[in-house]
Protein backbone atom coordinates (compact mmCIF):
# COMPACT_ATOMS: atom_id res chain seq x y z
CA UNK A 1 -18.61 -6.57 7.25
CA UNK A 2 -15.58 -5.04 8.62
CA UNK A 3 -12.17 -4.90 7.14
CA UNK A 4 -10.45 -7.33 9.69
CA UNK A 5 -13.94 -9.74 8.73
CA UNK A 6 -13.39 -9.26 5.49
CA UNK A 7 -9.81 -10.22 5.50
CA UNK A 8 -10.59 -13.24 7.53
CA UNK A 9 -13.20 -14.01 4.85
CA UNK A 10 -10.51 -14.12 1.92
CA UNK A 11 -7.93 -16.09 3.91
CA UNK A 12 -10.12 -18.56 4.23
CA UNK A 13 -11.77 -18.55 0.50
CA UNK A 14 -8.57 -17.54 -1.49
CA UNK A 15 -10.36 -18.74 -4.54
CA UNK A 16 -13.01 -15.59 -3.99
CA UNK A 17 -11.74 -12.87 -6.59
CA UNK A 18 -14.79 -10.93 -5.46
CA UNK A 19 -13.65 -10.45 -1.87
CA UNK A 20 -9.92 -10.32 -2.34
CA UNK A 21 -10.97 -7.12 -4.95
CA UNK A 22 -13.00 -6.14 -2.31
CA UNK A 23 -10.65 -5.83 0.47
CA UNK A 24 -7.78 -4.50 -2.10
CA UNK A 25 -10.20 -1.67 -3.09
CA UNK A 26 -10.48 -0.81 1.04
CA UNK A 27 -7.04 -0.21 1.39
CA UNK A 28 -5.15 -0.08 4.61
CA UNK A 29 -6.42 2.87 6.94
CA UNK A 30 -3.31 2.25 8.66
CA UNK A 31 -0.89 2.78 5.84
CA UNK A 32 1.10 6.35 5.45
CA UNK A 33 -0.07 9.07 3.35
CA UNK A 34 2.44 10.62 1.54
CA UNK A 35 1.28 13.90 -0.90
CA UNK A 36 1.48 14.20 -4.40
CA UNK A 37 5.01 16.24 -4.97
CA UNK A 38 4.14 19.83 -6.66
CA UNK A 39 7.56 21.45 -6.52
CA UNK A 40 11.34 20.04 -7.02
CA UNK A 41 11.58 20.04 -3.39
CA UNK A 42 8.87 17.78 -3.03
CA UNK A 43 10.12 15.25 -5.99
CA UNK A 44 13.54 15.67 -4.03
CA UNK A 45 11.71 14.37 -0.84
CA UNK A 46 9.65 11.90 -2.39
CA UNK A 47 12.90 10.73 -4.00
CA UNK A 48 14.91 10.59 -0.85
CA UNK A 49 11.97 8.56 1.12
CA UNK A 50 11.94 5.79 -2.23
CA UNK A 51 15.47 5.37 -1.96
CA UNK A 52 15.35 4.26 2.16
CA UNK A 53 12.36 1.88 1.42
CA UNK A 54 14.03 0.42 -1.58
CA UNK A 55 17.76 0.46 -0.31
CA UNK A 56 20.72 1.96 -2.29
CA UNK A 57 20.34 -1.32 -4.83
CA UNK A 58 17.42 -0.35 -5.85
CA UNK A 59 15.33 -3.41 -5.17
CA UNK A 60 12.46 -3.84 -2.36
CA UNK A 61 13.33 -5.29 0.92
């Protein structure tokens, strides 16, 4: 089954913790990649790029 079946699938059995796991454990192969930070300029970065997805209050939007 592929992803987009899959995902089909749970919308239309929400009750299915099975599948929903199942499609949560796929992942999106869309979704960005982002390294794990290994120097202070990385954690600077990585800070930075937090801070425009959450917004200067600090909370998602």
């Amino acid at each position: 089954m592929t992803r987009q079946e899959l995902r089909v699938y749970v919308l239309a059995h929400r009750g299915d913790d099975e599948a929903i796991e199942a499609l949560i454990k796929r992942g999106n192969p869309n979704s960005p990649k982002f390294r794990f930070p290994k120097t202070d300029e990385d954690l600077r970065e990585m800070d930075a790029i937090l801070q425009r997805k959450l917004g200067s209050s600090g909370e998602a939007v």
